[in-house]
PDB file of N, CA and C in Angstrom:
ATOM      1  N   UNK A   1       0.846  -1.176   0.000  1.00  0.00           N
ATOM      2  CA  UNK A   1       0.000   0.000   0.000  1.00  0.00           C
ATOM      3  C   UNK A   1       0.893   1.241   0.000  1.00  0.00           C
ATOM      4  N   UNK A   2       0.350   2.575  -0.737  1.00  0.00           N
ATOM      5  CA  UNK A   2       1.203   3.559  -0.647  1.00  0.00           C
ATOM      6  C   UNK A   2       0.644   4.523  -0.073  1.00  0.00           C
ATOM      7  N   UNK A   3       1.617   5.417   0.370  1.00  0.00           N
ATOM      8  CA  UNK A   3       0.520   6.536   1.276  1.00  0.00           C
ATOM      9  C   UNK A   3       1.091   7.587   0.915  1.00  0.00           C
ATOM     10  N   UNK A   4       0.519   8.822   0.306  1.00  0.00           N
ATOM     11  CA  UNK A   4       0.688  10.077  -0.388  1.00  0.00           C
ATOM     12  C   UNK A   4       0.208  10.873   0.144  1.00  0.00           C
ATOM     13  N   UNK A   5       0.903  12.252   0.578  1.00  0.00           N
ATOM     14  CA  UNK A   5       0.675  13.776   0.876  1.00  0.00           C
ATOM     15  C   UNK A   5      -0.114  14.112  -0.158  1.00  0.00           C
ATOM     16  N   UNK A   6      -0.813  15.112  -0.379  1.00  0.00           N
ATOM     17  CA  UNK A   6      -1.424  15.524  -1.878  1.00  0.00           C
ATOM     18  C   UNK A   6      -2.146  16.885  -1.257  1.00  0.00           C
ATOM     19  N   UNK A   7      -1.269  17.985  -1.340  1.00  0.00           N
ATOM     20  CA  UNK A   7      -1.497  19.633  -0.813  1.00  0.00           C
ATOM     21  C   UNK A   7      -2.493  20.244  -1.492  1.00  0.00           C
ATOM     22  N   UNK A   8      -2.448  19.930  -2.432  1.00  0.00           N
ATOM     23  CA  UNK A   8      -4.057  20.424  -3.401  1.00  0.00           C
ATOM     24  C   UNK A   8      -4.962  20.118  -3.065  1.00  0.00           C
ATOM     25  N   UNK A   9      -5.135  18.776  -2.624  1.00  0.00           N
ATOM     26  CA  UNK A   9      -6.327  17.958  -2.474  1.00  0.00           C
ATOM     27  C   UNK A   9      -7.047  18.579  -1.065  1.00  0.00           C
ATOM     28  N   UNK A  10      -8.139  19.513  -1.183  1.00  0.00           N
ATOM     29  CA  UNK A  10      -8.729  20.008  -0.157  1.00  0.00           C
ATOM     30  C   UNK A  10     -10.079  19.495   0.008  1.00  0.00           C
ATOM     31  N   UNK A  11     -10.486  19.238  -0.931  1.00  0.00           N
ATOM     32  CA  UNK A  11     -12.395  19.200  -0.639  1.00  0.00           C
ATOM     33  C   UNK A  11     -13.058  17.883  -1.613  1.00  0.00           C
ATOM     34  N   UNK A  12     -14.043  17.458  -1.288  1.00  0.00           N
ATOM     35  CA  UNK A  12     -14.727  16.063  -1.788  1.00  0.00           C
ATOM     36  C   UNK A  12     -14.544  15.919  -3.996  1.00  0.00           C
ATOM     37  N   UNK A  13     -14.808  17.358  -3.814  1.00  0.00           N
ATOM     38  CA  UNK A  13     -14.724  17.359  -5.416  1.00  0.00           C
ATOM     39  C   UNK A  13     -13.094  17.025  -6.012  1.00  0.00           C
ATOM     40  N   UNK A  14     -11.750  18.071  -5.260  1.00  0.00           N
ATOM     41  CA  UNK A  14     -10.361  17.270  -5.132  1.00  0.00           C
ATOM     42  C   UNK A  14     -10.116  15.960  -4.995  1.00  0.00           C
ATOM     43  N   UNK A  15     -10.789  15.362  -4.236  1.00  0.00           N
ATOM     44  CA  UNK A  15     -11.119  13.952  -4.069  1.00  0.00           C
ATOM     45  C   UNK A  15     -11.114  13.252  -4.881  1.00  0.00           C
ATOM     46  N   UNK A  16     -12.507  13.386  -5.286  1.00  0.00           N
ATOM     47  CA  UNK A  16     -12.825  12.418  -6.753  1.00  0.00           C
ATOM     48  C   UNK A  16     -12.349  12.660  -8.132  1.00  0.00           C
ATOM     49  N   UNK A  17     -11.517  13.986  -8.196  1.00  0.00           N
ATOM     50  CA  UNK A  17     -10.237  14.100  -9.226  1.00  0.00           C
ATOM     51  C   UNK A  17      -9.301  12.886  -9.366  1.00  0.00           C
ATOM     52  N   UNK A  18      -8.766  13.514  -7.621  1.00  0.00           N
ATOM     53  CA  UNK A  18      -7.379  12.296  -7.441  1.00  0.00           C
ATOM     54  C   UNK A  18      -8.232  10.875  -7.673  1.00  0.00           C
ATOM     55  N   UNK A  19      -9.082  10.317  -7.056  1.00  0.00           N
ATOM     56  CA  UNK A  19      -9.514   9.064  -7.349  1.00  0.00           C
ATOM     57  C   UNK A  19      -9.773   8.834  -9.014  1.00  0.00           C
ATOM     58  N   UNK A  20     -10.466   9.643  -9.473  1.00  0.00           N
ATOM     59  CA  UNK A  20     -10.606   8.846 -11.182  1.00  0.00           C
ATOM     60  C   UNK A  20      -9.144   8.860 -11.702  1.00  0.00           C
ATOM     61  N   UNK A  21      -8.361  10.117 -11.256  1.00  0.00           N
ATOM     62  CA  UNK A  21      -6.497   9.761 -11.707  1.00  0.00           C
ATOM     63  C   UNK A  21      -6.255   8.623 -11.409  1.00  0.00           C
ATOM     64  N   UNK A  22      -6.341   8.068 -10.201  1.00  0.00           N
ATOM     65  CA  UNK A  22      -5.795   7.156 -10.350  1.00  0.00           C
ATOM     66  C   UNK A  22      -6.456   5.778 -10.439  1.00  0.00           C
ATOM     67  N   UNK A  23      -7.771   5.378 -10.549  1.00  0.00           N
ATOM     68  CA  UNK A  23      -8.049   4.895 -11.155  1.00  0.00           C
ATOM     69  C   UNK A  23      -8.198   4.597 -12.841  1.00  0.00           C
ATOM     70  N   UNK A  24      -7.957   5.414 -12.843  1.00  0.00           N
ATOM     71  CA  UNK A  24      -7.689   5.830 -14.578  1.00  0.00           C
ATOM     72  C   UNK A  24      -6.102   4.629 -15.148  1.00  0.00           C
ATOM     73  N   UNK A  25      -5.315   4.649 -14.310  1.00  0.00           N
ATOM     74  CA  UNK A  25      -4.060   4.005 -14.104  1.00  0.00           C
ATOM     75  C   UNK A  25      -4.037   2.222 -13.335  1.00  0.00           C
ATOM     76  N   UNK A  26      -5.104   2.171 -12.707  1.00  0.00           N
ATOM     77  CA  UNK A  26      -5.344   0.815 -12.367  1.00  0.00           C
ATOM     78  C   UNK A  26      -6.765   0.611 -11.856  1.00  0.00           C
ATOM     79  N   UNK A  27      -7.666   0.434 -12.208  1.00  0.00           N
ATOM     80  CA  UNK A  27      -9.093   0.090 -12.608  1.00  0.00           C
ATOM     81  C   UNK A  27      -8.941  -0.459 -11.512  1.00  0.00           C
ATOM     82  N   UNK A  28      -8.535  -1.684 -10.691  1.00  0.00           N
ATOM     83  CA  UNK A  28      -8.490  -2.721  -9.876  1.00  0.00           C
ATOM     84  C   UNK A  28      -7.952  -1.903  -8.157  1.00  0.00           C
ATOM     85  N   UNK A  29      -7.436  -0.884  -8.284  1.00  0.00           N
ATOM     86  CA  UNK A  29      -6.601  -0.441  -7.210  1.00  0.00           C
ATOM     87  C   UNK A  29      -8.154  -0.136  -6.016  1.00  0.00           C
ATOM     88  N   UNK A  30      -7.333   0.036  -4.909  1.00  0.00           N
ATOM     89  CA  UNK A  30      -7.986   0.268  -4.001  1.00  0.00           C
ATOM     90  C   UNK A  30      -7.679   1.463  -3.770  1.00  0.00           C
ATOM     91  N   UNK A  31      -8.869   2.365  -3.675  1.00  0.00           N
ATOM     92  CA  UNK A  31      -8.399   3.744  -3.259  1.00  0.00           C
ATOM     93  C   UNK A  31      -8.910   4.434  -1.771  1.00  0.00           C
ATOM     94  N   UNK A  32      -8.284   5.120  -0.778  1.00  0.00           N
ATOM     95  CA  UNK A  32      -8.874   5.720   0.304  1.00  0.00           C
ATOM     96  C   UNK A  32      -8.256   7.217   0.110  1.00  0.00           C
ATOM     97  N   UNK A  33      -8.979   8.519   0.137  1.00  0.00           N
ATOM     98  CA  UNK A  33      -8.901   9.614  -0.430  1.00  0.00           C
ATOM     99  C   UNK A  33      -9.129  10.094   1.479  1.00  0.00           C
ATOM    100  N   UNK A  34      -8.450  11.364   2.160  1.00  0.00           N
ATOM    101  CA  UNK A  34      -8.927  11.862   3.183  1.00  0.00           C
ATOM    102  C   UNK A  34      -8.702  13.141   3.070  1.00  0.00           C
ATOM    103  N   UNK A  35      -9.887  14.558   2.398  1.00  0.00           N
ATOM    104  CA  UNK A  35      -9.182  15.459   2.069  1.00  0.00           C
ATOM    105  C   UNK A  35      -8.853  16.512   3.408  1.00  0.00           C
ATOM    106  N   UNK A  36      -9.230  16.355   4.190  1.00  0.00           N
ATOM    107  CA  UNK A  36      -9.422  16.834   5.365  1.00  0.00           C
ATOM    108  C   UNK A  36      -7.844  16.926   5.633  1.00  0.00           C
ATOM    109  N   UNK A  37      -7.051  15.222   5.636  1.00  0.00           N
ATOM    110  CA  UNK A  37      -5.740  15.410   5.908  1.00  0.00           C
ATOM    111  C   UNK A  37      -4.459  15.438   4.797  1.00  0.00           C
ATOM    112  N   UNK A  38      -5.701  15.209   3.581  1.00  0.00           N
ATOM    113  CA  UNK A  38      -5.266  15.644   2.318  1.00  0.00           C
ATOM    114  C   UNK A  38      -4.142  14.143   2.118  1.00  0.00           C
ATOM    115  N   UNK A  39      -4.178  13.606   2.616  1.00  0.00           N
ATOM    116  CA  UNK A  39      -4.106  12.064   2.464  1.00  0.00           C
ATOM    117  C   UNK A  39      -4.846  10.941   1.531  1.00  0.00           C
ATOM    118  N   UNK A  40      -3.826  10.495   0.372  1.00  0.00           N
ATOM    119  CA  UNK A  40      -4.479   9.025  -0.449  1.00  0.00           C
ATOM    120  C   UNK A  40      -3.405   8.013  -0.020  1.00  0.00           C
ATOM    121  N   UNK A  41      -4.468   6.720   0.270  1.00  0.00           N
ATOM    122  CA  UNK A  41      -3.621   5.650   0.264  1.00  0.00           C
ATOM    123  C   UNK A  41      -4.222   4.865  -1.038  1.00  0.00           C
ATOM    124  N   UNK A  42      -2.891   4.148  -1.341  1.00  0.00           N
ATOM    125  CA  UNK A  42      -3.505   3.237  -3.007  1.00  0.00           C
ATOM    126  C   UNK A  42      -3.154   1.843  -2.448  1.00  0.00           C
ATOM    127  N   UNK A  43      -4.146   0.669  -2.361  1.00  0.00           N
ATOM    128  CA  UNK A  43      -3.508  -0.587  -2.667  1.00  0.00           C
ATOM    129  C   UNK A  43      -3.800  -1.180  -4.366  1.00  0.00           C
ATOM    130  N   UNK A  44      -2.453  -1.459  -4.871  1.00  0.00           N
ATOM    131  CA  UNK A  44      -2.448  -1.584  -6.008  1.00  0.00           C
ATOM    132  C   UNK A  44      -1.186  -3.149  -6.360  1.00  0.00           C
ATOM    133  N   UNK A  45      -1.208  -3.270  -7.111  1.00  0.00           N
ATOM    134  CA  UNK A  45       0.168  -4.159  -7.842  1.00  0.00           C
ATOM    135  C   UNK A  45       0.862  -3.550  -8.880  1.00  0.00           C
ATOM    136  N   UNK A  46       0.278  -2.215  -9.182  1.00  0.00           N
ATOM    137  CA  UNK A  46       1.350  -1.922 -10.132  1.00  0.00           C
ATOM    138  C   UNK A  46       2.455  -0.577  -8.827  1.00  0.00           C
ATOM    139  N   UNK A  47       3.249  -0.256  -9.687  1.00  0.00           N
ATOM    140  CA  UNK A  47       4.218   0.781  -8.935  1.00  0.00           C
ATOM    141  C   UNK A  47       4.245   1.917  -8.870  1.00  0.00           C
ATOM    142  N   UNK A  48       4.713   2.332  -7.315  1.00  0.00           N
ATOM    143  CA  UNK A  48       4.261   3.854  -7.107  1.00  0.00           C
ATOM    144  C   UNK A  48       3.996   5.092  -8.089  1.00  0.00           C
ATOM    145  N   UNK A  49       5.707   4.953  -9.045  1.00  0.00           N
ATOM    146  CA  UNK A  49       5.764   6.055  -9.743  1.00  0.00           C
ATOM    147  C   UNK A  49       4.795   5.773 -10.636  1.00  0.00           C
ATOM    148  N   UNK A  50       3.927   5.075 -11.280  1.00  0.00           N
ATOM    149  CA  UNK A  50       2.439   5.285 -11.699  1.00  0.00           C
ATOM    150  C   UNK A  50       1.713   6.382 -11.144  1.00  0.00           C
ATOM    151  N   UNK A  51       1.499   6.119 -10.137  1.00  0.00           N
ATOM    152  CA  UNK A  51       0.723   7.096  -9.690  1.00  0.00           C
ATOM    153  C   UNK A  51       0.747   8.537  -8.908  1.00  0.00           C
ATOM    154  N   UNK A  52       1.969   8.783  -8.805  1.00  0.00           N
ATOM    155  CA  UNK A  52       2.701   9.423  -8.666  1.00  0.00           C
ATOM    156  C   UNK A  52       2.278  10.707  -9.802  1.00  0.00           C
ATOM    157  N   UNK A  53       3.008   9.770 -10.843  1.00  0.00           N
ATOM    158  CA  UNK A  53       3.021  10.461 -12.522  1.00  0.00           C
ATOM    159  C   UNK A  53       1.464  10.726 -12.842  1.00  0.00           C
ATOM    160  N   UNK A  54       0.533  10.015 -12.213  1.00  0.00           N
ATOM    161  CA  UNK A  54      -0.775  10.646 -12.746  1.00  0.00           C
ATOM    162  C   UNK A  54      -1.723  11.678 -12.028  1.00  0.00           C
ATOM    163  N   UNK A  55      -0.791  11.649 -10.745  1.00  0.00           N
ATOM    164  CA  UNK A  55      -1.808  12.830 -10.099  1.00  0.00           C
ATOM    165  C   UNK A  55      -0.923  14.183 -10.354  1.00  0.00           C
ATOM    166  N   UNK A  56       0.364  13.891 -10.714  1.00  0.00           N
ATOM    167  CA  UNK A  56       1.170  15.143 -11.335  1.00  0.00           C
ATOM    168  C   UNK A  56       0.506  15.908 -12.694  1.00  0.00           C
ATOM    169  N   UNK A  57      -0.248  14.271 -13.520  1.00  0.00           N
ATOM    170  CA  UNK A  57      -0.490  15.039 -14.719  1.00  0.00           C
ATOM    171  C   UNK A  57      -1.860  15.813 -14.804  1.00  0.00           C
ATOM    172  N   UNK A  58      -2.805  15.178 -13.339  1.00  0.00           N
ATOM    173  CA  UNK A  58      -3.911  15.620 -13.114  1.00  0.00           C
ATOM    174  C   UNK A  58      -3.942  17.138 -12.717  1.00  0.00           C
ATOM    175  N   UNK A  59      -2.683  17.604 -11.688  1.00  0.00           N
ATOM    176  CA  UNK A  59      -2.801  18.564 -11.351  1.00  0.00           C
ATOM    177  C   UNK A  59      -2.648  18.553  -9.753  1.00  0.00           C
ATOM    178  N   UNK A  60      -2.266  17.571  -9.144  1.00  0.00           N
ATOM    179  CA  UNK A  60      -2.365  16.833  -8.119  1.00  0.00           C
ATOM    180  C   UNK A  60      -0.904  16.418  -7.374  1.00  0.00           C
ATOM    181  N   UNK A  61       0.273  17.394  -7.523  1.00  0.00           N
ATOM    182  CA  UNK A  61       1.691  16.369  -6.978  1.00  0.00           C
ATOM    183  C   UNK A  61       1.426  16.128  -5.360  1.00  0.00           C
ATOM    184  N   UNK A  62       1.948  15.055  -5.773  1.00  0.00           N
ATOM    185  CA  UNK A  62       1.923  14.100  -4.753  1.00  0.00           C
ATOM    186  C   UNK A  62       3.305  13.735  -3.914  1.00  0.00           C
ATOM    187  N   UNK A  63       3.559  13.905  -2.798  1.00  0.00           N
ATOM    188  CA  UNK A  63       4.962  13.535  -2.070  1.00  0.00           C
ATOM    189  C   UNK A  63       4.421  12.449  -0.981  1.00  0.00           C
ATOM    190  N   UNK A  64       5.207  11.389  -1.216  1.00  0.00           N
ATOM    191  CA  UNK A  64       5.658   9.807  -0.202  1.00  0.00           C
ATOM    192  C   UNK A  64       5.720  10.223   1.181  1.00  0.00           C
TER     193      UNK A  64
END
């Protein structure tokens, strides 16, 4: 599981940005979004820098 900072991510609508990003990247992943602490965790099988790279391209950087 990975667990990501994400400073943009403030409110329910930020939320479901970052979630279709990264679902967009693994259909199968598990996503928990907390914008409150502006916290995503992903359980996935593919690798971090995936997703990483897609909430960057969303608009979304993300720090580990």
């Amino acid at each position: 599981m990975f667990r990501f900072t994400v400073p943009t991510m403030t409110c329910g609508g930020c939320a479901r940005s970052v979630t279709k990003a990264l679902t967009e990247v693994d259909p199968n992943a598990r996503i928990e979004t907390d914008p409150t602490a502006r916290a995503v965790r992903v359980d996935s099988t593919l690798g971090e820098g995936v997703f990483v790279a897609a909430l960057a391209e969303a608009g979304f950087p993300a720090a580990r």
